[in-house]
C-alpha atoms as a PDB file:
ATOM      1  CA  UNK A   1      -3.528   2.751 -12.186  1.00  0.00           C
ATOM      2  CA  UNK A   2      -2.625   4.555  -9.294  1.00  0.00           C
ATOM      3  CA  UNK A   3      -4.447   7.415  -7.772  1.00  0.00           C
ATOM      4  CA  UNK A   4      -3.146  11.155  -8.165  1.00  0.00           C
ATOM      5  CA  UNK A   5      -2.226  12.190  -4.254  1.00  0.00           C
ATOM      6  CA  UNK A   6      -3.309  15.766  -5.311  1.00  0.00           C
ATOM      7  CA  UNK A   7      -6.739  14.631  -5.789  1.00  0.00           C
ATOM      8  CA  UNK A   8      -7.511  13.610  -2.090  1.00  0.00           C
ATOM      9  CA  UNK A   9      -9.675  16.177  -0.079  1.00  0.00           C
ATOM     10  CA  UNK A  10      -9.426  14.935   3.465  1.00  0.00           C
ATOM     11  CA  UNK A  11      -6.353  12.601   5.258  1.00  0.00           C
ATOM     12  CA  UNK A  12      -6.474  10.483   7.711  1.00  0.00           C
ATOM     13  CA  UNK A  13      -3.780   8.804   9.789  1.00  0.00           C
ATOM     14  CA  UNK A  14      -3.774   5.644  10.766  1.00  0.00           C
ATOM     15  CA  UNK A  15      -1.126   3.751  12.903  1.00  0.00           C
ATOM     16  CA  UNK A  16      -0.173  -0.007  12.073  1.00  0.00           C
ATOM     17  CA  UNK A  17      -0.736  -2.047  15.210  1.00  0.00           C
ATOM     18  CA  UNK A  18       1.403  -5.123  15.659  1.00  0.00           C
ATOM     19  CA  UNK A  19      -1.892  -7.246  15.653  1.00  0.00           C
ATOM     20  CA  UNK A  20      -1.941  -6.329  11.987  1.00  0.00           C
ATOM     21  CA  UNK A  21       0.724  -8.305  10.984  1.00  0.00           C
ATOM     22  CA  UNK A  22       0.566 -11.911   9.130  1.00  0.00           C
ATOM     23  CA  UNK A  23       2.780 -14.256   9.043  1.00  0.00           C
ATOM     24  CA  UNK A  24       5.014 -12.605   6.274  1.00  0.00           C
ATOM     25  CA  UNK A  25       5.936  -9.996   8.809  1.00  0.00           C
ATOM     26  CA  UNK A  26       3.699  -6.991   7.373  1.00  0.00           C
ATOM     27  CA  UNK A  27      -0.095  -5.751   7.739  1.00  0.00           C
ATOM     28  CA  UNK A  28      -2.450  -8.906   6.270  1.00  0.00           C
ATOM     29  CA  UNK A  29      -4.228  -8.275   3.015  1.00  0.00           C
ATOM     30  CA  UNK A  30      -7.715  -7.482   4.583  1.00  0.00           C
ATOM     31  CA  UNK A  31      -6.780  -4.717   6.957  1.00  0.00           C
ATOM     32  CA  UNK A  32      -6.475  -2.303   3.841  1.00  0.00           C
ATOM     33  CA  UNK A  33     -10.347  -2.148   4.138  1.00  0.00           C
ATOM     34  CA  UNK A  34     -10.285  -1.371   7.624  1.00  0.00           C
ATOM     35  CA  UNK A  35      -7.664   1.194   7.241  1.00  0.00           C
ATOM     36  CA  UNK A  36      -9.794   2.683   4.399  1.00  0.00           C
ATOM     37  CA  UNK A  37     -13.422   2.363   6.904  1.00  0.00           C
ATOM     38  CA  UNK A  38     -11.803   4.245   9.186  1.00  0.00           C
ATOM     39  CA  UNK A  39     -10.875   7.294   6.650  1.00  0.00           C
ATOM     40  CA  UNK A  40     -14.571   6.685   5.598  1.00  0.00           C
ATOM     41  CA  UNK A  41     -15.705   7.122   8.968  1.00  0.00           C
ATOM     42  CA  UNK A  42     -14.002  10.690   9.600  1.00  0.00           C
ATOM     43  CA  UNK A  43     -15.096  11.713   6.247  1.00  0.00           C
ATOM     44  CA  UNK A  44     -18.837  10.817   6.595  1.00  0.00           C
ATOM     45  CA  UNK A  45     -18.146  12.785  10.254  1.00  0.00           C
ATOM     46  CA  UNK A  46     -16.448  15.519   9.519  1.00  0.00           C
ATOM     47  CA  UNK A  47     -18.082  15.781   5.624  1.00  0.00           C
ATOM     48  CA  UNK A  48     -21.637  15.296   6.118  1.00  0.00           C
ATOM     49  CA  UNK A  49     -22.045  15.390   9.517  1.00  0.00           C
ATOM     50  CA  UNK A  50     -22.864  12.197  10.590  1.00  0.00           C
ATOM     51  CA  UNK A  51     -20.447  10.710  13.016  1.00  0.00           C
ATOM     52  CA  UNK A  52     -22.192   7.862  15.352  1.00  0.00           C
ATOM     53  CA  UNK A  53     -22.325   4.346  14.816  1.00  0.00           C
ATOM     54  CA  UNK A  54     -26.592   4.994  14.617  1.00  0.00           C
ATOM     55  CA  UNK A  55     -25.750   7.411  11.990  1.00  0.00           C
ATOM     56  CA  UNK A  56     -24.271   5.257   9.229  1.00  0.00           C
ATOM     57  CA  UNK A  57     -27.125   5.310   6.704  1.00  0.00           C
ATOM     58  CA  UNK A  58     -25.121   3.024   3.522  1.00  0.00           C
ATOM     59  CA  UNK A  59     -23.873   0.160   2.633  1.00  0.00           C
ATOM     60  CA  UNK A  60     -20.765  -1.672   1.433  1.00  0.00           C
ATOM     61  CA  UNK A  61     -21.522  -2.990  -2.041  1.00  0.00           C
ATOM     62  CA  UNK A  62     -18.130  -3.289  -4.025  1.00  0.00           C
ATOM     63  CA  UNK A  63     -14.926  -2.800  -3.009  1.00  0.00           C
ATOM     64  CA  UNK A  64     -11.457  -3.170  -5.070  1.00  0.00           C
ATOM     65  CA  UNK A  65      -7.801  -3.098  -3.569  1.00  0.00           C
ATOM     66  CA  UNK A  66      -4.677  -2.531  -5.228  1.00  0.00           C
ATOM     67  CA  UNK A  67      -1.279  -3.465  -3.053  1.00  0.00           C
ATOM     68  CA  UNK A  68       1.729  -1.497  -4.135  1.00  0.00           C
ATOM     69  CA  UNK A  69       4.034  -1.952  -1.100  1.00  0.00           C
ATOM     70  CA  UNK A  70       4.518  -3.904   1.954  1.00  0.00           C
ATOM     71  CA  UNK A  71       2.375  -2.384   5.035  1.00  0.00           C
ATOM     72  CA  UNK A  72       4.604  -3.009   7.733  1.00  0.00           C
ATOM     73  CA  UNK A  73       5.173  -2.167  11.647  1.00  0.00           C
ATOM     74  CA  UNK A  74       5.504  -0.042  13.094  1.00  0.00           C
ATOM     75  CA  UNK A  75       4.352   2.401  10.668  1.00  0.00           C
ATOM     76  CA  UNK A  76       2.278   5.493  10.353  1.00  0.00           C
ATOM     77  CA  UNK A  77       0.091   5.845   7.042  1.00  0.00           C
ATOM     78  CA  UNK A  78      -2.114   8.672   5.857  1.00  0.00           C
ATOM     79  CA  UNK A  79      -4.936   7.724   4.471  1.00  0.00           C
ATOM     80  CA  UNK A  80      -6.835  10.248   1.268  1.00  0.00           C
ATOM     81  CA  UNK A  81     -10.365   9.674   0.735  1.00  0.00           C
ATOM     82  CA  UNK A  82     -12.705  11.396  -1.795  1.00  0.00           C
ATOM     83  CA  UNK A  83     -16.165  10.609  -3.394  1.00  0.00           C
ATOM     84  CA  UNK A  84     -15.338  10.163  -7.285  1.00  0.00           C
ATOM     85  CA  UNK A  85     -19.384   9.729  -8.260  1.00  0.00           C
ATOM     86  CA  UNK A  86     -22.677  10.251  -7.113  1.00  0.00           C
ATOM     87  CA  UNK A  87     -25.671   8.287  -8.309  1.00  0.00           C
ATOM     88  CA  UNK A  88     -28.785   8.465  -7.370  1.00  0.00           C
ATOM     89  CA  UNK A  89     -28.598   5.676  -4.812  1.00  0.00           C
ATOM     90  CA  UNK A  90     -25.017   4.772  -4.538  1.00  0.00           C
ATOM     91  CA  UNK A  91     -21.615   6.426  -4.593  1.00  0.00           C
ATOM     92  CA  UNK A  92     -18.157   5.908  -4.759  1.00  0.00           C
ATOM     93  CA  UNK A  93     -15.310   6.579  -2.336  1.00  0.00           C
ATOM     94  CA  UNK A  94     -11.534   6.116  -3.838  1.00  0.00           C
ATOM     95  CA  UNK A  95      -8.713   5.735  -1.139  1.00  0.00           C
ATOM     96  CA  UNK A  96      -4.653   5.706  -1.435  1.00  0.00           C
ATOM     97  CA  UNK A  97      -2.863   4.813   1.921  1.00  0.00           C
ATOM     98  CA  UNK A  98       0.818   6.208   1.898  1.00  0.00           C
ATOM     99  CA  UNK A  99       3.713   5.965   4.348  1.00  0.00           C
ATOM    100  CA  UNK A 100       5.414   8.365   6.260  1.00  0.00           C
ATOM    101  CA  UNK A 101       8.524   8.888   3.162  1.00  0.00           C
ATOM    102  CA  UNK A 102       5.261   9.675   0.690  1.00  0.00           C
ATOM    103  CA  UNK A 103       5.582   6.370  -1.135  1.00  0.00           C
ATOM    104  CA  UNK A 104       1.861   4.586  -1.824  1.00  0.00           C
ATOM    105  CA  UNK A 105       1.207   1.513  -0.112  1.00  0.00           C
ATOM    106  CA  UNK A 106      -1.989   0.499  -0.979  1.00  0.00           C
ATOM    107  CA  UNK A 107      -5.150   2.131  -3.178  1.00  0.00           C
ATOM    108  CA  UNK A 108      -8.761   1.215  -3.559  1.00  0.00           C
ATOM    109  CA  UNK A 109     -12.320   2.058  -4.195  1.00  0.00           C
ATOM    110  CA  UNK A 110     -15.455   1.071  -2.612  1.00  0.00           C
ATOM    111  CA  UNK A 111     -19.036   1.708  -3.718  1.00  0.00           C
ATOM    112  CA  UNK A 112     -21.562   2.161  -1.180  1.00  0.00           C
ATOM    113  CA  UNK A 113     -25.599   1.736  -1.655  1.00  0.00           C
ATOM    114  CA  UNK A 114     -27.753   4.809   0.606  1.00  0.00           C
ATOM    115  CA  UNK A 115     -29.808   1.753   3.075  1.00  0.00           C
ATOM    116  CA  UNK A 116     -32.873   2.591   5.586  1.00  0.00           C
ATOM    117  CA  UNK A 117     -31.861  -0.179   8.083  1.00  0.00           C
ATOM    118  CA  UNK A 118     -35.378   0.480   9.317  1.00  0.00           C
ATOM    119  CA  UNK A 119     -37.210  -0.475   6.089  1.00  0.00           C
ATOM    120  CA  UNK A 120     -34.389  -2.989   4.758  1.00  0.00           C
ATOM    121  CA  UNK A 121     -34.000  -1.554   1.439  1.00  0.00           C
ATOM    122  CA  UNK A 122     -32.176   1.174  -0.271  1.00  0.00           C
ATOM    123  CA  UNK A 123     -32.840   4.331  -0.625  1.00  0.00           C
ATOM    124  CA  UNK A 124     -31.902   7.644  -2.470  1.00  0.00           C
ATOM    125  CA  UNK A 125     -28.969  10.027  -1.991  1.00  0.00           C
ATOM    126  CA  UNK A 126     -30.828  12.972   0.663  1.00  0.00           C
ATOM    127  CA  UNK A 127     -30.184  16.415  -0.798  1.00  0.00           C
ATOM    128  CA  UNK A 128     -28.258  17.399   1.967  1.00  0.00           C
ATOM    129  CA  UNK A 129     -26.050  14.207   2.205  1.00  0.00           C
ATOM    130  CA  UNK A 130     -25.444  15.175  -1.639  1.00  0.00           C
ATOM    131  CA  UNK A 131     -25.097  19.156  -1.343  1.00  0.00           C
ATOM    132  CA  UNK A 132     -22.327  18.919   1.426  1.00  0.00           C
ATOM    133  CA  UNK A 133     -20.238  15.916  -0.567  1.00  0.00           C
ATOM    134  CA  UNK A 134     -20.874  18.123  -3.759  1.00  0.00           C
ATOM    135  CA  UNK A 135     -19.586  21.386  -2.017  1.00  0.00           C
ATOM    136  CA  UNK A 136     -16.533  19.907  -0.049  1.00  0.00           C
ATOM    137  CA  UNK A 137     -15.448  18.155  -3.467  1.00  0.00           C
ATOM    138  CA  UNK A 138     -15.486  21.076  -5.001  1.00  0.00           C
ATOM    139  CA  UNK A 139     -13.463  23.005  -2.570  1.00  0.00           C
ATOM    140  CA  UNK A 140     -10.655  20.863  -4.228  1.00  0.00           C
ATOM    141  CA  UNK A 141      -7.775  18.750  -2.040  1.00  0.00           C
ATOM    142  CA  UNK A 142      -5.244  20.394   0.438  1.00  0.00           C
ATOM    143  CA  UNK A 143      -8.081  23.245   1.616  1.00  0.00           C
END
């Protein structure tokens, strides 16, 4: 099932570099993760606050990809993100890359575990990590 566009509450565009491409002549298979880190990354910045390398306090537990069209080059893809759950440890982050016409190229999910990299173990959601997700999913997509 593919993702409803009008759900998305931040975009991010991303550029298809020519060092993407396989042998098949479009982006490989794994980039779609690294397309959807980097809309992770200005969300966690621009969301929670938290924008530095030093800063990332999760991490990468699951993550699913769904291919719908060829990425190709060169090409210019927005990228939604937007938490669909919060636990009490982990959340999850749902993503639908779409080209330039509007037509979706690929969709995902990843679920991501709250980690102290100083202790080496998880830990929970802060309250303020969960307040400002809470309140910017609220404000809804396209404000």
């Amino acid at each position: 099932m593919r993702p409803d566009p009008a759900q998305f509450t931040l975009w991010h565009p991303v550029e298809v570099r020519f060092k993407d491409l396989d042998v098949g002549g479009h982006a490989h298979h794994s980039l779609a993760l690294v397309y959807f880190e980097e809309a992770r990354a200005r969300y966690w910045s621009e969301v929670v606050g938290r924008g530095g390398v030093d800063q990332v306090d999760f991490i990468l537990a699951e993550a699913r990809v769904r291919y719908h069209a060829r990425v190709l080059y060169p090409q210019r893809m927005t990228v939604g993100v937007r938490v669909t759950f919060l636990g009490k440890k982990h959340f999850v982050m749902e993503y639908l890359a779409r080209g330039a016409g509007g037509e979706d190229l690929v969709s995902g999910e990843t679920t991501l575990v709250m980690f102290d990299y100083q202790e080496g173990k998880t830990r929970l959601i802060p309250p303020e990590i969960r307040e400002a997700v809470e309140a910017w999913e609220e404000r809804g997509a396209g404000d």
